[in-house]
PDB file of N, CA and C in Angstrom:
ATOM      1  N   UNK A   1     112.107 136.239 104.472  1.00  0.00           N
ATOM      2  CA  UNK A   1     111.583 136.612 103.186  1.00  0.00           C
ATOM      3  C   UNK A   1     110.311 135.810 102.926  1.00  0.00           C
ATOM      4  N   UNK A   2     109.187 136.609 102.734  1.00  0.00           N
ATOM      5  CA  UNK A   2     108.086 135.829 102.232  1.00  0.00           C
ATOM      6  C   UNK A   2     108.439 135.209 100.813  1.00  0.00           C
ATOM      7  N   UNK A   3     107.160 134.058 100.855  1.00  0.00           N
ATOM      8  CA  UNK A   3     107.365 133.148 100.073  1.00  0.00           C
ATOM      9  C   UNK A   3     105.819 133.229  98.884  1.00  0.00           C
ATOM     10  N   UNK A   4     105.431 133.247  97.637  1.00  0.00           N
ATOM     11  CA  UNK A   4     104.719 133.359  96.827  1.00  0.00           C
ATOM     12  C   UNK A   4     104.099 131.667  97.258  1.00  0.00           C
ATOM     13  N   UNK A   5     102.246 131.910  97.581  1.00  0.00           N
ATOM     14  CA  UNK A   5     102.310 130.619  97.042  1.00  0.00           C
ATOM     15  C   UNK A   5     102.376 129.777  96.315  1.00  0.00           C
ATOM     16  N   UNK A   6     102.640 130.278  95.378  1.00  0.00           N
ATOM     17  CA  UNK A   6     103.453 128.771  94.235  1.00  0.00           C
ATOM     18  C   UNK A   6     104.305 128.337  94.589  1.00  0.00           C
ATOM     19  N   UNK A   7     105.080 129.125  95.161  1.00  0.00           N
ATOM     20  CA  UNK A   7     106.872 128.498  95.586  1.00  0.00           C
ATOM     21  C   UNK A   7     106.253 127.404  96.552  1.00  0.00           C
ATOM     22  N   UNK A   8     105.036 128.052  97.882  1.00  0.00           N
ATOM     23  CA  UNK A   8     105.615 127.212  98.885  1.00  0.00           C
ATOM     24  C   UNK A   8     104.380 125.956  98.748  1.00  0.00           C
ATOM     25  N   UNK A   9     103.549 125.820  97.430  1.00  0.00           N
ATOM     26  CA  UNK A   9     102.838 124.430  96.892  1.00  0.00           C
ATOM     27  C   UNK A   9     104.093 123.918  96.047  1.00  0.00           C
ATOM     28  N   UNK A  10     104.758 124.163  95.770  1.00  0.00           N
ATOM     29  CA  UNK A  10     105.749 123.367  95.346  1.00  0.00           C
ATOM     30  C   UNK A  10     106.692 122.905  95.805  1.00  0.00           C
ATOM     31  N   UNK A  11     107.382 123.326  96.838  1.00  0.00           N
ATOM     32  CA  UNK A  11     107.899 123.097  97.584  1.00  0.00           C
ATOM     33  C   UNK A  11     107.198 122.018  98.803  1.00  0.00           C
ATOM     34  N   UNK A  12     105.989 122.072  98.978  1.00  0.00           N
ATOM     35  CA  UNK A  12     104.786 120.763  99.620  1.00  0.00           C
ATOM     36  C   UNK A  12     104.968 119.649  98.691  1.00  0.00           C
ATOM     37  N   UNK A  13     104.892 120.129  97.492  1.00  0.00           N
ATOM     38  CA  UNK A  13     104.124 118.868  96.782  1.00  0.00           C
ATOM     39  C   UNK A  13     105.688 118.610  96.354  1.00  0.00           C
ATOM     40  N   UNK A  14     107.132 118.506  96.395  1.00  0.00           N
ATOM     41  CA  UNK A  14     108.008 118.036  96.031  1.00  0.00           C
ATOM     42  C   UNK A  14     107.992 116.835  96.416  1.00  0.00           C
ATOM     43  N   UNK A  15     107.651 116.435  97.867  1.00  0.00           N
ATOM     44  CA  UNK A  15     108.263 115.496  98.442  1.00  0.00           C
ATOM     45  C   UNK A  15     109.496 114.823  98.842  1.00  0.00           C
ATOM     46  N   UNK A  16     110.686 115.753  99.150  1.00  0.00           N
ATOM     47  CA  UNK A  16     112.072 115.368  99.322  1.00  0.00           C
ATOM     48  C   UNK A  16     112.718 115.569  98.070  1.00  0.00           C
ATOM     49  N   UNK A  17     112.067 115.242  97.100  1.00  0.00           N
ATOM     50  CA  UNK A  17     112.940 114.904  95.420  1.00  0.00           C
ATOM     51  C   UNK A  17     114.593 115.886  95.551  1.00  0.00           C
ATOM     52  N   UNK A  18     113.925 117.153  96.277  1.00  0.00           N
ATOM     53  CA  UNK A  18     115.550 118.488  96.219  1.00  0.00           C
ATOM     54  C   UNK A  18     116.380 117.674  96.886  1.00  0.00           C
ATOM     55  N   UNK A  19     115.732 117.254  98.045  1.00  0.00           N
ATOM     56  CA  UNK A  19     116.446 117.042  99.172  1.00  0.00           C
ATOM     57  C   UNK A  19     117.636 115.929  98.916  1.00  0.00           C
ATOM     58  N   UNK A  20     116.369 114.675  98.448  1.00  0.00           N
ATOM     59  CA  UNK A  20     117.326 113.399  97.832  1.00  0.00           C
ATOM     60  C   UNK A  20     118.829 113.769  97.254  1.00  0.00           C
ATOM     61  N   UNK A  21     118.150 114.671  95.942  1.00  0.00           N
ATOM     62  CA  UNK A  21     119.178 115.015  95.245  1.00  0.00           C
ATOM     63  C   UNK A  21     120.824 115.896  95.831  1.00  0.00           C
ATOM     64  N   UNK A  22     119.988 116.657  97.212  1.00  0.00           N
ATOM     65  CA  UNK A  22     121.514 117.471  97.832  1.00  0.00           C
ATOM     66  C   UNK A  22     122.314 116.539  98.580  1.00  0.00           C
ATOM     67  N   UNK A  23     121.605 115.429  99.107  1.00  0.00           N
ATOM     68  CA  UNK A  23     122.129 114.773  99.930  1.00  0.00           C
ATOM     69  C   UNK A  23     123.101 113.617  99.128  1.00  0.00           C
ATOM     70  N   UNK A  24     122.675 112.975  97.986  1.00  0.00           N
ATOM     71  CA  UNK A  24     123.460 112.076  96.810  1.00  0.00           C
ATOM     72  C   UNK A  24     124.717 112.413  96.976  1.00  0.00           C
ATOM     73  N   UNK A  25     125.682 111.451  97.066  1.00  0.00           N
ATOM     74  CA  UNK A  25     127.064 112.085  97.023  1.00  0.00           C
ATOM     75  C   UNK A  25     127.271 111.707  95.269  1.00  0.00           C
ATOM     76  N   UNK A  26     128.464 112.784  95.063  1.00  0.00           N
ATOM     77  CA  UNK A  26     128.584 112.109  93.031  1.00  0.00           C
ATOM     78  C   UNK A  26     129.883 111.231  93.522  1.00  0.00           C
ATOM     79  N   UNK A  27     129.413 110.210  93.042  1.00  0.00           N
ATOM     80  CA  UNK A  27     130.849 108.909  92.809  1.00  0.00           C
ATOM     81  C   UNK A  27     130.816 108.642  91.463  1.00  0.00           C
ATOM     82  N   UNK A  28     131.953 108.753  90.749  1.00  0.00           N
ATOM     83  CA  UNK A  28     132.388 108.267  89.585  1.00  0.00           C
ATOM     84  C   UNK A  28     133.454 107.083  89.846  1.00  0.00           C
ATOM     85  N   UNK A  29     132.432 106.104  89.136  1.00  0.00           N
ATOM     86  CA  UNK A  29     133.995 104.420  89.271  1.00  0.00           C
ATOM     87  C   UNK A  29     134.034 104.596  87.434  1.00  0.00           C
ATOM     88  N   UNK A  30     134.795 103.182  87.238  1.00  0.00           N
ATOM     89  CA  UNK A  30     135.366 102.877  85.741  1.00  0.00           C
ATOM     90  C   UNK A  30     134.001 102.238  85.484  1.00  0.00           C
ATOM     91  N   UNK A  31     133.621 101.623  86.109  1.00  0.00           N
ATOM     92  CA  UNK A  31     132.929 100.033  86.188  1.00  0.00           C
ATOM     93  C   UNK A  31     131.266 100.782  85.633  1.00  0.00           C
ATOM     94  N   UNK A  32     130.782 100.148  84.389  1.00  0.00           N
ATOM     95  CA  UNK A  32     129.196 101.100  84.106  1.00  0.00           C
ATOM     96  C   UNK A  32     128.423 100.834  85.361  1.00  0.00           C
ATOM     97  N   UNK A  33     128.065  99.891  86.577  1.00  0.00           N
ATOM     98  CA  UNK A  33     127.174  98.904  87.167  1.00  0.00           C
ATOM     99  C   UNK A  33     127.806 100.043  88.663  1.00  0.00           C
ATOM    100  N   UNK A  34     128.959 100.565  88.691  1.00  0.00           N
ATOM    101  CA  UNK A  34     129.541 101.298  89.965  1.00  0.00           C
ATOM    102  C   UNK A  34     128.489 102.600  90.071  1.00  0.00           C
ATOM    103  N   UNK A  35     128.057 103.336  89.211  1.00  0.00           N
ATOM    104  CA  UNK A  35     127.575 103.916  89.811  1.00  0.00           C
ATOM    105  C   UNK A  35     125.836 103.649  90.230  1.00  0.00           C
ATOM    106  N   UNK A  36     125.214 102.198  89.503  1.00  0.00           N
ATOM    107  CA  UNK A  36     123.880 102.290  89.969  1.00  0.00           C
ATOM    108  C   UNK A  36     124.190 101.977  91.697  1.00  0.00           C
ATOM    109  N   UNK A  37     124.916 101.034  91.781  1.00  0.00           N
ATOM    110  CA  UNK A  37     124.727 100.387  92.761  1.00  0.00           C
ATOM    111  C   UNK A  37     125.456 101.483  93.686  1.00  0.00           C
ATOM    112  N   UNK A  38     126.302 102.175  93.807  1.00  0.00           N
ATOM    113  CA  UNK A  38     126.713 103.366  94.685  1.00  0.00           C
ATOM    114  C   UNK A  38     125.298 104.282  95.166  1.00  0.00           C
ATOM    115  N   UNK A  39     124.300 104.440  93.840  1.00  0.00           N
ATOM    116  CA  UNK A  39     123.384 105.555  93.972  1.00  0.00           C
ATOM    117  C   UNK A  39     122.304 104.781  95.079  1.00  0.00           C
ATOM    118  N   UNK A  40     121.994 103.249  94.522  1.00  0.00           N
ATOM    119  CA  UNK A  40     121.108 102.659  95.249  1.00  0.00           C
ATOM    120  C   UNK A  40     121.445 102.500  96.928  1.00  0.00           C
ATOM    121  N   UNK A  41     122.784 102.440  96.772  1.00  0.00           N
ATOM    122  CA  UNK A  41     122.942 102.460  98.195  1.00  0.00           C
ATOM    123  C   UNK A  41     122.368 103.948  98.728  1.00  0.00           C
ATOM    124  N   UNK A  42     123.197 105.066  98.346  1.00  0.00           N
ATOM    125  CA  UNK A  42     122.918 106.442  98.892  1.00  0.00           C
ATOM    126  C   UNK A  42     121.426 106.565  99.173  1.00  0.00           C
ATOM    127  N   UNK A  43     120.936 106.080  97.869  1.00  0.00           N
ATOM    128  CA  UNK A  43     119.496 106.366  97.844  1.00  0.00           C
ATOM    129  C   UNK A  43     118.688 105.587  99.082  1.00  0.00           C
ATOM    130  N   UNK A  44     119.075 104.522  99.456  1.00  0.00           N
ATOM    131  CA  UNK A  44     118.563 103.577 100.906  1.00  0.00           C
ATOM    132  C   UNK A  44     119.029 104.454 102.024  1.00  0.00           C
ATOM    133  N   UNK A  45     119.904 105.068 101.801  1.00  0.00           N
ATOM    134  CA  UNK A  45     120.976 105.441 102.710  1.00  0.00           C
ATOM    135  C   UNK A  45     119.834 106.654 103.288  1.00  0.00           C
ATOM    136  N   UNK A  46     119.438 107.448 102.061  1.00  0.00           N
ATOM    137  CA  UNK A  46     118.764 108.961 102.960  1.00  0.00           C
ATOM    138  C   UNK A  46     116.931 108.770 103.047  1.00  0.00           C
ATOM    139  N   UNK A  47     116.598 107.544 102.831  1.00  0.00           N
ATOM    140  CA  UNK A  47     115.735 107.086 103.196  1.00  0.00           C
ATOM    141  C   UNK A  47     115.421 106.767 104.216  1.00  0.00           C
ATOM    142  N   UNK A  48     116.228 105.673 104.915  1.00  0.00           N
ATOM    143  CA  UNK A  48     116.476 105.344 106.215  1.00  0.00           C
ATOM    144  C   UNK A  48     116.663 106.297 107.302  1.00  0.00           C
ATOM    145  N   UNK A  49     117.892 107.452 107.044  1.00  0.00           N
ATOM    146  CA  UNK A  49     117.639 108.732 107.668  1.00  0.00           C
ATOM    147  C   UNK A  49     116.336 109.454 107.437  1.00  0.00           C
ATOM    148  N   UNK A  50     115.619 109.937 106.393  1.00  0.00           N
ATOM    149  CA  UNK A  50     114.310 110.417 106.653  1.00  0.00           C
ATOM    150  C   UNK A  50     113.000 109.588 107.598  1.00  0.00           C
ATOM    151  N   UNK A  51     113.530 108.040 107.763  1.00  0.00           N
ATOM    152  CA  UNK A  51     112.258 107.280 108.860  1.00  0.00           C
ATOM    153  C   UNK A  51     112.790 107.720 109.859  1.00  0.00           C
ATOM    154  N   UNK A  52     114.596 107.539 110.229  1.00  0.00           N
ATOM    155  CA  UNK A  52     115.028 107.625 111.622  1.00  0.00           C
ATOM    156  C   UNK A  52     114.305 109.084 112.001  1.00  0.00           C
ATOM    157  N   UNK A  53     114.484 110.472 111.100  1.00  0.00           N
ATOM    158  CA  UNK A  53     114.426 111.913 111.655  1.00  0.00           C
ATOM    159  C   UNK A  53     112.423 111.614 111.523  1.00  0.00           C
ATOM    160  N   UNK A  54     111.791 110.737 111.439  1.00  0.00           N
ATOM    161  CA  UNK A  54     110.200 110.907 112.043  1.00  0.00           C
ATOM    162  C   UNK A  54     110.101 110.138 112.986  1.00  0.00           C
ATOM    163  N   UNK A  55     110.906 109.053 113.109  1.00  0.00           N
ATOM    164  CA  UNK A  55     110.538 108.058 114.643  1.00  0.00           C
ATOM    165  C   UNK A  55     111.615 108.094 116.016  1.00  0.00           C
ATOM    166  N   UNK A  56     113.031 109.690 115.792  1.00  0.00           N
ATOM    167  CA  UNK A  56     113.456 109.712 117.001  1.00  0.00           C
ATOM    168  C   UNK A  56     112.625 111.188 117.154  1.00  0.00           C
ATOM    169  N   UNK A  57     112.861 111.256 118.355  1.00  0.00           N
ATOM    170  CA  UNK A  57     112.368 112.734 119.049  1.00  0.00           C
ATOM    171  C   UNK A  57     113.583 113.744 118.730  1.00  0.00           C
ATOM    172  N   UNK A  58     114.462 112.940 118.591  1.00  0.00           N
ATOM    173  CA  UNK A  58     116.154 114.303 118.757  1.00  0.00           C
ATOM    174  C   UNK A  58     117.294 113.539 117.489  1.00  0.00           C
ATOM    175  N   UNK A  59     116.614 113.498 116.124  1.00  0.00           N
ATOM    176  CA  UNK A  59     117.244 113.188 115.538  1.00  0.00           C
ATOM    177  C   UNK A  59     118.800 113.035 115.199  1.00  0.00           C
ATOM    178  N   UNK A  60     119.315 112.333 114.337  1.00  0.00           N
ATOM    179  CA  UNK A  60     120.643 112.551 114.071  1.00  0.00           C
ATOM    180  C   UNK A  60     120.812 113.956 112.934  1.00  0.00           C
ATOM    181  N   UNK A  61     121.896 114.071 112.650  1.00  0.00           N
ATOM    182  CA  UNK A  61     122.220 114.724 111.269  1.00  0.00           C
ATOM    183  C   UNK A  61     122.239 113.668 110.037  1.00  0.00           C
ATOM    184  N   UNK A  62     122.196 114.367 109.056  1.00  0.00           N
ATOM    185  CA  UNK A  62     122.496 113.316 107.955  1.00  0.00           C
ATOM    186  C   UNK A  62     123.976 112.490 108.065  1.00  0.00           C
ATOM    187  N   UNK A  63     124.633 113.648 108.240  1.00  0.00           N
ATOM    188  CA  UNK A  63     126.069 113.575 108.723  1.00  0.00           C
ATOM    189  C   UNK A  63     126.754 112.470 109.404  1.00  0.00           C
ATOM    190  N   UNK A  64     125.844 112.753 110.516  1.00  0.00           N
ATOM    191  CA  UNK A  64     126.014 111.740 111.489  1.00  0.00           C
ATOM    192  C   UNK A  64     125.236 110.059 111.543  1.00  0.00           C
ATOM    193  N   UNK A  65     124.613 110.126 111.080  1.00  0.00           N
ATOM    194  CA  UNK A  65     123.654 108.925 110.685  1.00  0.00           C
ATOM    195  C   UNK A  65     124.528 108.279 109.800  1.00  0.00           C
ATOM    196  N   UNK A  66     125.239 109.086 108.444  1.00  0.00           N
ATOM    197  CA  UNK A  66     125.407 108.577 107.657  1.00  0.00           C
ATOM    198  C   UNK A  66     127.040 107.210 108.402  1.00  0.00           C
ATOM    199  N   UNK A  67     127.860 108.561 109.142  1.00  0.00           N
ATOM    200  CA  UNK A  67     128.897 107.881 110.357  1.00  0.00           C
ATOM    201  C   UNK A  67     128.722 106.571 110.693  1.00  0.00           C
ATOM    202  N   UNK A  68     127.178 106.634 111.200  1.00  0.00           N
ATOM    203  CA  UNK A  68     126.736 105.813 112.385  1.00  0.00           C
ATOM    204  C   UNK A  68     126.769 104.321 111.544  1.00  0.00           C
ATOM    205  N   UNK A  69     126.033 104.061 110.197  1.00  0.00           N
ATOM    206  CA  UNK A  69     125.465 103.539 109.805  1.00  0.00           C
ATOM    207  C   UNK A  69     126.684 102.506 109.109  1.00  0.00           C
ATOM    208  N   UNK A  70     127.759 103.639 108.935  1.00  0.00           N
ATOM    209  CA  UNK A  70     129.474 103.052 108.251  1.00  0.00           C
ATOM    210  C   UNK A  70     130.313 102.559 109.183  1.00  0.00           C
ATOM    211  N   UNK A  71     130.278 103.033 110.635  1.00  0.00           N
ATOM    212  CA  UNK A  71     130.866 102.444 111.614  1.00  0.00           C
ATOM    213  C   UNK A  71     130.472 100.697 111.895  1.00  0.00           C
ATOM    214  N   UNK A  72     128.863 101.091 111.624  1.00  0.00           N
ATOM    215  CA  UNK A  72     128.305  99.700 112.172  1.00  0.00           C
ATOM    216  C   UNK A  72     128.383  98.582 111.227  1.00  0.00           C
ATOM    217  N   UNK A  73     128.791  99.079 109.853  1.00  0.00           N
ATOM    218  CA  UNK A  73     128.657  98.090 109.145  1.00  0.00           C
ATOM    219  C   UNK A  73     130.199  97.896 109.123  1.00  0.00           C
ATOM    220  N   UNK A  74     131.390  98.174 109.195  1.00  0.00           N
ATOM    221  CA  UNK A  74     132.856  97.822 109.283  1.00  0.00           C
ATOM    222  C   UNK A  74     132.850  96.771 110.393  1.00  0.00           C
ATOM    223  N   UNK A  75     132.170  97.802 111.835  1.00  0.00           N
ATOM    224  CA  UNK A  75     132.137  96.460 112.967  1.00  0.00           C
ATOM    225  C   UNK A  75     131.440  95.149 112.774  1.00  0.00           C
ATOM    226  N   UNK A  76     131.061  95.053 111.862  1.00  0.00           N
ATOM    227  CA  UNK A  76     130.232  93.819 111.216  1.00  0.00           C
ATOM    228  C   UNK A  76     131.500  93.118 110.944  1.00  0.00           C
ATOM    229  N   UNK A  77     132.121  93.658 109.391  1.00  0.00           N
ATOM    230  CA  UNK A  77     133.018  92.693 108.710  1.00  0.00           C
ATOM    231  C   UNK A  77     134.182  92.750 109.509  1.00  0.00           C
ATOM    232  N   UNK A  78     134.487  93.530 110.644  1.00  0.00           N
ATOM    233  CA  UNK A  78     135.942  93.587 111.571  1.00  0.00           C
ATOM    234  C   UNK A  78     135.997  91.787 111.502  1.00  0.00           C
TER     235      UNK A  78
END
C-alpha cells in the first residue's frame, strides 16, 4: 500500500518515539518510585538494542536481546 507523503515525513521525523513506546512493557507495582525506575530500565533496555541492531551485521530480536541481557545479568548475581 502506498504511503502519502505526510505519513512517510512523519514517520522519518518520529525518530523511534512509536517504536519506544511498543516495545515498553506496562508494569504496575504498589510502590509510586516502581514504576519510574521499571520504565528507566526498559527505556535503557531498547536503547541499547537500537545501538546493538546498527553495530551487528545480523542483529538480535528485541526478544532475544532482551533474554540475552537477563540471562547475563542473573549470571552475575548467581
Amino acid at each position: 500500500m502506498k504511503q502519502s507523503h505526510l505519513i512517510q515525513a512523519y514517520i522519518s521525523g518520529m525518530g523511534g518515539v512509536d517504536l519506544l513506546d511498543s516495545l515498553l512493557a506496562t508494569i504496575r507495582g504498589k510502590k509510586w518510585y516502581w514504576p519510574l525506575f521499571a520504565n528507566a530500565i526498559n527505556v535503557a533496555t531498547v536503547a541499547a538494542w537500537g545501538i546493538h541492531c546498527k553495530v551487528e551485521q545480523r542483529p538480535l530480536s528485541h526478544l532475544e536481546f532482551q533474554r540475552q541481557v537477563t540471562m547475563f545479568a542473573a549470571s552475575r548475581n548467581a
